[in-house]
N, C-alpha and C. Protein backbone atom coordinates (compact mmCIF):
# COMPACT_ATOMS: atom_id res chain seq x y z
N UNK A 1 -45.27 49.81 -19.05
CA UNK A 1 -43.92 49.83 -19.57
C UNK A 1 -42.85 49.70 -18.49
N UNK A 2 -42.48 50.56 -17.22
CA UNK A 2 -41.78 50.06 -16.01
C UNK A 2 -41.59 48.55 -15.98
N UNK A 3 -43.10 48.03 -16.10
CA UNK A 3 -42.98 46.81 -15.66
C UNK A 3 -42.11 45.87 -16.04
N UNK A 4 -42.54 45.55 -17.53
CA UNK A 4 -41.37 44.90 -18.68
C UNK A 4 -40.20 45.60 -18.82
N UNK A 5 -39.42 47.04 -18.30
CA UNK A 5 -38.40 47.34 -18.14
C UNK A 5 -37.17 46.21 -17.06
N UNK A 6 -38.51 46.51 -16.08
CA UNK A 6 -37.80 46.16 -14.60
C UNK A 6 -37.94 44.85 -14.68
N UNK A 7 -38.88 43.88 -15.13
CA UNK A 7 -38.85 42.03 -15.80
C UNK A 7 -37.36 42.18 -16.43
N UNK A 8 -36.94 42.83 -17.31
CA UNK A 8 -35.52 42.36 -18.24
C UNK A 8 -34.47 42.72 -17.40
N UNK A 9 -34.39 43.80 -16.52
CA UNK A 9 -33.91 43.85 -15.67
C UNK A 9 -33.15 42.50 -14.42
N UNK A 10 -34.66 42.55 -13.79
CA UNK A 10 -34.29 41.60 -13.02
C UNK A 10 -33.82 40.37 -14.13
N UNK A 11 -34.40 39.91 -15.12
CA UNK A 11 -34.00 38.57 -15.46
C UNK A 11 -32.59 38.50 -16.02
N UNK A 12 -31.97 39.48 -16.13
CA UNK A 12 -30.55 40.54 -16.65
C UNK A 12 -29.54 40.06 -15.28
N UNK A 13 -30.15 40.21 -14.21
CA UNK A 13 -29.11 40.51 -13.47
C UNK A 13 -28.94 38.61 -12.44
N UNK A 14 -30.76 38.02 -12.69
CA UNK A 14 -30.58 36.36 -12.42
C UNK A 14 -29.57 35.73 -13.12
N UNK A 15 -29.75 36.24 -14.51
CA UNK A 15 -29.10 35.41 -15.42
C UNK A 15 -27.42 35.75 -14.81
N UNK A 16 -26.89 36.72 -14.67
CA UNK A 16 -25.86 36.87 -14.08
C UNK A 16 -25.28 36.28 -12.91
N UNK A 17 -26.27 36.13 -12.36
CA UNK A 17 -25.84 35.39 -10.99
C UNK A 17 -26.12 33.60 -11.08
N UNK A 18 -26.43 33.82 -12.40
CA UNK A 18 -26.53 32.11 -12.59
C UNK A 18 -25.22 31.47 -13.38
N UNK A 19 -24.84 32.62 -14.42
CA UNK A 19 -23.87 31.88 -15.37
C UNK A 19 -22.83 32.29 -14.73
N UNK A 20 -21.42 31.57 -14.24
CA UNK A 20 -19.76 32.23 -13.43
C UNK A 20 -19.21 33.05 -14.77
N UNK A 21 -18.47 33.81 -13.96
CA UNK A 21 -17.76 34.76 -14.37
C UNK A 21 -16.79 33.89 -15.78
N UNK A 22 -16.38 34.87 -16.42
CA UNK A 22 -15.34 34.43 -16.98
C UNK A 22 -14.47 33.16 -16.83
N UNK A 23 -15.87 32.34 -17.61
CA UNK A 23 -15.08 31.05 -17.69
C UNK A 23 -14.83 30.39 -16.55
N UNK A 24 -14.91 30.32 -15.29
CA UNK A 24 -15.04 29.53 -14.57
C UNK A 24 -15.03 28.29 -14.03
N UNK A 25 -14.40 27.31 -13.94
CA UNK A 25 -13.99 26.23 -13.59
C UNK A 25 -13.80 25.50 -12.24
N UNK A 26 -13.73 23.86 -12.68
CA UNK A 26 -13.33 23.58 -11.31
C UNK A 26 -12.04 23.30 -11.29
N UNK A 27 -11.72 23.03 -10.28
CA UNK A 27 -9.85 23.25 -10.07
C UNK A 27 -9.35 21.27 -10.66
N UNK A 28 -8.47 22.13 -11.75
CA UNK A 28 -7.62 20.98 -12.71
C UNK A 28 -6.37 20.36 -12.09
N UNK A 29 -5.86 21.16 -11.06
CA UNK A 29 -4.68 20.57 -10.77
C UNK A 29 -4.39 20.96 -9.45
N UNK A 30 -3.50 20.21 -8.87
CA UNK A 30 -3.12 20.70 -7.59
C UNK A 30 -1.41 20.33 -7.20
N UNK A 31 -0.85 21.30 -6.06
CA UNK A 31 0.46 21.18 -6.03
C UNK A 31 0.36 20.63 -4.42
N UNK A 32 1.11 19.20 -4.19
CA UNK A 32 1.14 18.22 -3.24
C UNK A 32 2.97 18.81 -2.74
N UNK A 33 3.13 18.75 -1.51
CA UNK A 33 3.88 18.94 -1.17
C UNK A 33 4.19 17.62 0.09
N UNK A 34 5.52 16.97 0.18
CA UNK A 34 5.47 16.27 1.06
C UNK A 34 6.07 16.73 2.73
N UNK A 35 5.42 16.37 3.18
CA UNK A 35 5.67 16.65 4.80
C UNK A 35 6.59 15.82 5.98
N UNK A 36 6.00 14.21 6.22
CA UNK A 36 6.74 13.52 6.69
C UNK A 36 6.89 12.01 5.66
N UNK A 37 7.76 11.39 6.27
CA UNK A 37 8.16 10.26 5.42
C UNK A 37 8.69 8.74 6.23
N UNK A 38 8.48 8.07 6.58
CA UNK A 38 9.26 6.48 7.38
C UNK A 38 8.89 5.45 6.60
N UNK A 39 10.30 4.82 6.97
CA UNK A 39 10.40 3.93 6.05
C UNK A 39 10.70 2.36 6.66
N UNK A 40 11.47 1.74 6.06
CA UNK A 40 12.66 0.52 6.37
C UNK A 40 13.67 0.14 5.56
N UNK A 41 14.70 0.32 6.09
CA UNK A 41 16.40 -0.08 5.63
C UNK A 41 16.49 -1.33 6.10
N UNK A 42 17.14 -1.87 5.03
CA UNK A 42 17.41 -3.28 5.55
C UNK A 42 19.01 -3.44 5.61
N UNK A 43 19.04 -3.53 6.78
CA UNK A 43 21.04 -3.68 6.94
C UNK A 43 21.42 -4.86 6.82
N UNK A 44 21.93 -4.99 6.04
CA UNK A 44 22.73 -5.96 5.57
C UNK A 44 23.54 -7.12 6.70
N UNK A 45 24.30 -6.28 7.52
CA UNK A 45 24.93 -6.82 8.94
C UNK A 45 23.99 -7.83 9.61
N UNK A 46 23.20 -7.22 9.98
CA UNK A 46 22.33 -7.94 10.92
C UNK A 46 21.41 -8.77 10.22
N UNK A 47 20.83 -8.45 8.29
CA UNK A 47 20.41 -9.18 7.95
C UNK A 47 18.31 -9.06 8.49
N UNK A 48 18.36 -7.40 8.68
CA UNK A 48 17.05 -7.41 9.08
C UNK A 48 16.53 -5.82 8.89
N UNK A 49 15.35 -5.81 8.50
CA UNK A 49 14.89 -4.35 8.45
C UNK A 49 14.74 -3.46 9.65
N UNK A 50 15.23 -2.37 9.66
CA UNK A 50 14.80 -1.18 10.35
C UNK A 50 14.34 0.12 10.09
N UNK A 51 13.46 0.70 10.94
CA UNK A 51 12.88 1.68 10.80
C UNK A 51 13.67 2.81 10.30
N UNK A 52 13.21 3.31 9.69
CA UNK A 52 13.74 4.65 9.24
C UNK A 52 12.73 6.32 8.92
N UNK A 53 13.76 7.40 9.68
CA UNK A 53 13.25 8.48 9.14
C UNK A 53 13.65 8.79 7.96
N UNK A 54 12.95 8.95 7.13
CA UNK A 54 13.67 9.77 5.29
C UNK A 54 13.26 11.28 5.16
N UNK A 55 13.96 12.07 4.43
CA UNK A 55 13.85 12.82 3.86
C UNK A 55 12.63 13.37 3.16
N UNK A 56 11.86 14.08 3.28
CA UNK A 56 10.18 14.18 2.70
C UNK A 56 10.72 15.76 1.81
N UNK A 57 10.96 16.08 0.88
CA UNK A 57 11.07 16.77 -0.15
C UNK A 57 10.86 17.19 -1.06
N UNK A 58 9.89 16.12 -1.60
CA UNK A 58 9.22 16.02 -3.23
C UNK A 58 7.84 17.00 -3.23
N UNK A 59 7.78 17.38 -4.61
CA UNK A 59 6.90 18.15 -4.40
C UNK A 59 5.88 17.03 -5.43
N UNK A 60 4.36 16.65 -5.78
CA UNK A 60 3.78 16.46 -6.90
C UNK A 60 2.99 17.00 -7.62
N UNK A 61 2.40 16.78 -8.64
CA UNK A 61 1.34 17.92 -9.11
C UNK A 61 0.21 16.34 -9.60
N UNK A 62 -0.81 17.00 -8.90
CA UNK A 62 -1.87 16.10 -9.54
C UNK A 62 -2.80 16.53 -10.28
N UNK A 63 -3.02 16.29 -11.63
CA UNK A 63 -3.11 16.91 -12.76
C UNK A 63 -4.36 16.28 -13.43
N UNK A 64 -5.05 17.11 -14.25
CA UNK A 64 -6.41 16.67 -14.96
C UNK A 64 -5.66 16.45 -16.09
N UNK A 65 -5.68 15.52 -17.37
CA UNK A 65 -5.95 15.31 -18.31
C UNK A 65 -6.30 16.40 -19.34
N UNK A 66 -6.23 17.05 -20.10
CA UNK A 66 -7.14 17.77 -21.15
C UNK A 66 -7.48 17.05 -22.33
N UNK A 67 -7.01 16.12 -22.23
CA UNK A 67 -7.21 15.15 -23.67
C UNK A 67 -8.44 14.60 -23.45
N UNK A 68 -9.26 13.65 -24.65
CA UNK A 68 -10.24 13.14 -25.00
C UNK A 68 -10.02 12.43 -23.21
N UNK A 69 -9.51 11.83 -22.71
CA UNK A 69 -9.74 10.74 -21.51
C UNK A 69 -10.56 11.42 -20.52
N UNK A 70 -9.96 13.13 -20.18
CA UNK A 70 -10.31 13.46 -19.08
C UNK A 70 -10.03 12.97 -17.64
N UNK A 71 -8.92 12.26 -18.02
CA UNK A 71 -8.22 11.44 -16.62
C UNK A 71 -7.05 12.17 -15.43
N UNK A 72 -7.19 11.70 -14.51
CA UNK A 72 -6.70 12.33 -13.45
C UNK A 72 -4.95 11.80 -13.05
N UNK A 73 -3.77 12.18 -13.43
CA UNK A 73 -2.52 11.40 -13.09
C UNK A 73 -2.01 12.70 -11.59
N UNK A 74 -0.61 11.90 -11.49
CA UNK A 74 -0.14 12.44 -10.85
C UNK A 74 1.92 12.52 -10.73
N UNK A 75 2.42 13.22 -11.16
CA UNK A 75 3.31 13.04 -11.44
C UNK A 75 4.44 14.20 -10.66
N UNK A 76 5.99 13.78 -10.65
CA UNK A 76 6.71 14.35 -9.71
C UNK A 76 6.62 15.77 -10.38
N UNK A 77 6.70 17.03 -9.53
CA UNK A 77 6.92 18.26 -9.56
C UNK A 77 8.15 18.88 -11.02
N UNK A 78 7.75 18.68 -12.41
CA UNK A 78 8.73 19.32 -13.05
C UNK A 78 9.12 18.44 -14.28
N UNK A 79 8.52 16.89 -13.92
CA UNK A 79 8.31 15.93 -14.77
C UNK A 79 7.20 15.55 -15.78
N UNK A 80 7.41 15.97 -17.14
CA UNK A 80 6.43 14.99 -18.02
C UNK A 80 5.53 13.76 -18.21
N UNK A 81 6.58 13.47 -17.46
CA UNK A 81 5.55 11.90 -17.48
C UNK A 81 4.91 11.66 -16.11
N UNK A 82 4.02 10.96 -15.67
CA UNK A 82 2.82 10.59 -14.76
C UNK A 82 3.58 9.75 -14.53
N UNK A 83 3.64 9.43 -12.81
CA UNK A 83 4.25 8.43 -12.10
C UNK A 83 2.63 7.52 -11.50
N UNK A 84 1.70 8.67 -11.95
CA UNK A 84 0.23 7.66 -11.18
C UNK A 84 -0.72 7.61 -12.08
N UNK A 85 -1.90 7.14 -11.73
CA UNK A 85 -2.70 6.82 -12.90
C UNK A 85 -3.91 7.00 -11.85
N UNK A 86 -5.30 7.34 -12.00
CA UNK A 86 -5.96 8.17 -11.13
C UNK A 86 -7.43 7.43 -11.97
N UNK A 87 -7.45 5.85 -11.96
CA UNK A 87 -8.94 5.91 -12.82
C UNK A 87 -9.95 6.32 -12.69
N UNK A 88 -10.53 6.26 -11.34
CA UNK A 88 -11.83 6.75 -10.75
C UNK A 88 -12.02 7.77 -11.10
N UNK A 89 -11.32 9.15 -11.07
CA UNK A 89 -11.22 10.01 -10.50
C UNK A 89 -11.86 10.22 -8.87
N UNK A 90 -12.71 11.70 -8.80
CA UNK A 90 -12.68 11.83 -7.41
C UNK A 90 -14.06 11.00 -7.14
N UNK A 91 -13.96 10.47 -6.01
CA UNK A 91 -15.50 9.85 -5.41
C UNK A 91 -15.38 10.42 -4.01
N UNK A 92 -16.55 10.87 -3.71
CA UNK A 92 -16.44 11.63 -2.19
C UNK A 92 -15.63 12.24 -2.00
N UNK A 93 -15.28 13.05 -3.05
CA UNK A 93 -14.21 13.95 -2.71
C UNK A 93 -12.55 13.24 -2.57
N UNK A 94 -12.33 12.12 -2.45
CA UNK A 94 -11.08 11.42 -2.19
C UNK A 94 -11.03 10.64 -3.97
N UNK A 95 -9.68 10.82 -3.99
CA UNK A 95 -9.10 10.15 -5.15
C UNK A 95 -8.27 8.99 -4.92
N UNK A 96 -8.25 7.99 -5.62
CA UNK A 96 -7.21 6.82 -5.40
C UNK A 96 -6.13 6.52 -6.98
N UNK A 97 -4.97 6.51 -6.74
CA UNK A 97 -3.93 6.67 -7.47
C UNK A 97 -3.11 5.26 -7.47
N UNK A 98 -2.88 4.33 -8.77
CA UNK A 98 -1.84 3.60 -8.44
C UNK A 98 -0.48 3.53 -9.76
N UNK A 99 0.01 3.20 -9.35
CA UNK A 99 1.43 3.46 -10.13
C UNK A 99 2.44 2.31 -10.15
N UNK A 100 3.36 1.64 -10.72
CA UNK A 100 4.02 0.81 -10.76
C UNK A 100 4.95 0.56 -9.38
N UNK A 101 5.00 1.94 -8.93
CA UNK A 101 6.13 1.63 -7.42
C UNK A 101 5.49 1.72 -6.17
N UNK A 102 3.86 2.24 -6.58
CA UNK A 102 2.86 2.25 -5.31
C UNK A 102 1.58 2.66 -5.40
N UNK A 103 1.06 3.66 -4.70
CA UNK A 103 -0.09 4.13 -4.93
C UNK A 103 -0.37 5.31 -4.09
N UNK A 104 -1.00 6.25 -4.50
CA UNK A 104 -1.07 7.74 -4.07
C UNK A 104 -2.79 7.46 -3.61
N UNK A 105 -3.07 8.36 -2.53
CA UNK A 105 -3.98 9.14 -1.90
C UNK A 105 -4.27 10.46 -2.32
N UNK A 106 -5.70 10.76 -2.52
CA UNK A 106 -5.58 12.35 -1.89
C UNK A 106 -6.59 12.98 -1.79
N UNK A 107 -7.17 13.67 -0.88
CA UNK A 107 -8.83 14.50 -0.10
C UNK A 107 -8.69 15.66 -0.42
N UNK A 108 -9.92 15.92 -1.37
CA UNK A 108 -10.24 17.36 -1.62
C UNK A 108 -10.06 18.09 -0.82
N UNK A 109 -11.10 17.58 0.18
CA UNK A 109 -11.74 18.72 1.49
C UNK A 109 -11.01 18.81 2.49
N UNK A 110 -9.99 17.64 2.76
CA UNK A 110 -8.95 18.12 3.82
C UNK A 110 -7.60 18.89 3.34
N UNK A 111 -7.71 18.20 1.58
CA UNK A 111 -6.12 18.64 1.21
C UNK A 111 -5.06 17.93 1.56
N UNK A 112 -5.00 16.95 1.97
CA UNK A 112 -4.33 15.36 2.26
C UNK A 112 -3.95 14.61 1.22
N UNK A 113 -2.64 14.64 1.50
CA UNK A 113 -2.29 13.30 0.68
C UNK A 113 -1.45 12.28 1.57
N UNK A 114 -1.58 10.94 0.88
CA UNK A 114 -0.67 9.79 1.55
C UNK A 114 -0.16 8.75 0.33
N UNK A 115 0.93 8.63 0.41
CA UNK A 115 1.91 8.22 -1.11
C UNK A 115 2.32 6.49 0.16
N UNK A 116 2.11 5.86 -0.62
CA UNK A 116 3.12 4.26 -0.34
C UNK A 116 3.88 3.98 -1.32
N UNK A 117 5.26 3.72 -1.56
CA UNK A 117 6.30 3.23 -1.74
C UNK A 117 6.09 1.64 -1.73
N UNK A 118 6.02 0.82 -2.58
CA UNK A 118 5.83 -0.40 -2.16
C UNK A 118 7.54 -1.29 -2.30
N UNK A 119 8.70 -0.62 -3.39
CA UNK A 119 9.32 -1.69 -3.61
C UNK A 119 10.62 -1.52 -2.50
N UNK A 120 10.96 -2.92 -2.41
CA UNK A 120 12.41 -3.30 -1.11
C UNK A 120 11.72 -4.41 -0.31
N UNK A 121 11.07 -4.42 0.34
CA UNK A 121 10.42 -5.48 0.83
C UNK A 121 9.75 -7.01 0.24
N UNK A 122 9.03 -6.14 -0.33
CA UNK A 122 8.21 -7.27 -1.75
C UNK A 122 8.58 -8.20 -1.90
N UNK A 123 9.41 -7.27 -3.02
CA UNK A 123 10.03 -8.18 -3.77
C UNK A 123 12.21 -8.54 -2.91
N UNK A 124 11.87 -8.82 -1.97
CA UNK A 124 13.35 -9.18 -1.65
C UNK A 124 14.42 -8.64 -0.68
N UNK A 125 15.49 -8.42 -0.15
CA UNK A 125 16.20 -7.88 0.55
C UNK A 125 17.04 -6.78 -0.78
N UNK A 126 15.93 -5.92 -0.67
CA UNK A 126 16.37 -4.63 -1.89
C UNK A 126 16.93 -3.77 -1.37
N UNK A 127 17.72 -2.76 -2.26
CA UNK A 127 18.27 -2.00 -1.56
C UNK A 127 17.24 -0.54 -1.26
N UNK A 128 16.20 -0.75 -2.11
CA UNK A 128 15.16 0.13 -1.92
C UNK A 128 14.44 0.33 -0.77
N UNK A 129 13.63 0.77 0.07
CA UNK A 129 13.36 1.46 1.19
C UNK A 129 11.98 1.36 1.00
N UNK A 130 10.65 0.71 1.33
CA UNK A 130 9.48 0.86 1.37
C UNK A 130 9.35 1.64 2.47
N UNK A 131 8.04 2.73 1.80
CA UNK A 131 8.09 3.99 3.20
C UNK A 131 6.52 4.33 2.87
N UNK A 132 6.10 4.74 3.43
CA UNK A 132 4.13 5.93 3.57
C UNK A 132 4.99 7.58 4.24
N UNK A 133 4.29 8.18 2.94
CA UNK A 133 4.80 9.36 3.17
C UNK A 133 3.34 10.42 3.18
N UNK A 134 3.31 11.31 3.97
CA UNK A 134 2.33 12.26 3.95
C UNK A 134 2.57 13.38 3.70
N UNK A 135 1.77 14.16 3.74
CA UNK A 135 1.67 15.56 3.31
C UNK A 135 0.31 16.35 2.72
N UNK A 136 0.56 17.62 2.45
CA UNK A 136 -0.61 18.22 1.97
C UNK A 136 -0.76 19.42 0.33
N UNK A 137 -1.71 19.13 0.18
CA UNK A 137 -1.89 19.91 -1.34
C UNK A 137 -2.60 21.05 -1.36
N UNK A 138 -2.18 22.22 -2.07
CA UNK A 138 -3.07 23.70 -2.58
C UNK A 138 -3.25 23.38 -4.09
N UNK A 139 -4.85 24.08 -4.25
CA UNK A 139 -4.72 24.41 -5.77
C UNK A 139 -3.71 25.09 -6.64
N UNK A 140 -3.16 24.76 -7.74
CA UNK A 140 -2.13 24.44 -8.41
C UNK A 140 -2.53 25.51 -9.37
């Protein structure tokens, strides 16, 4: 009798250490913060682009889906709508993001992100500013 006590026992306390706690998950979202930012202004005068430091401020949240898709976006800090679109999701830990004005980066394991800005250049002598901005993300 011990024996089959101490069997339910132990298999009592495996089973515990097999199933996570309360619901348990993997991490749905994360809060991206930007760090540095350069760009190019195109002055008008001279009729030619120059380098520029910008302002790095934005915060993003890159966000799981809960709907039937299960898809990965990424959108500005406070905003409804998704500025990125995240099809892959993660492969090797790195995600790739693209969006109508550019395309987002971002590494699990380092916590890295890198955002490109694509429009001003492109398409023309815009008044828009193409820039690569970096920074880093915590779970959200």
């Amino acid at each position: 009798m011990p024996l089959q006590t101490w069997s339910r026992t132990g298999l009592a306390l495996v089973a515990l250490a097999v199933v996570p706690a309360g619901g348990a998950r993997a991490q749905e979202s994360y809060l991206c913060t930007e760090e540095q930012s350069t760009g190019f202004l195109f002055d008008k005068a001279r009729r030619a682009w120059q380098p520029s430091v910008l302002v790095a401020d934005r915060k993003l949240v890159v966000h799981l889906d809960q709907g039937a898709t299960r898809t990965w976006f990424v959108s500005e800090g406070g905003r409804r709508t998704s500025s990125y679109w995240c099809p892959s999701g993660w492969v090797n830990d790195e995600m790739s993001c693209t969006g109508i004005a550019g395309s987002f980066w971002m590494n699990r394991k380092t916590m890295r992100f890198l955002y490109v800005y694509k429009w001003g250049y492109l398409d023309g002598d815009s008044p828009d500013t193409p820039n690569i901005t970096i920074g880093r993300c915590s779970p959200g």
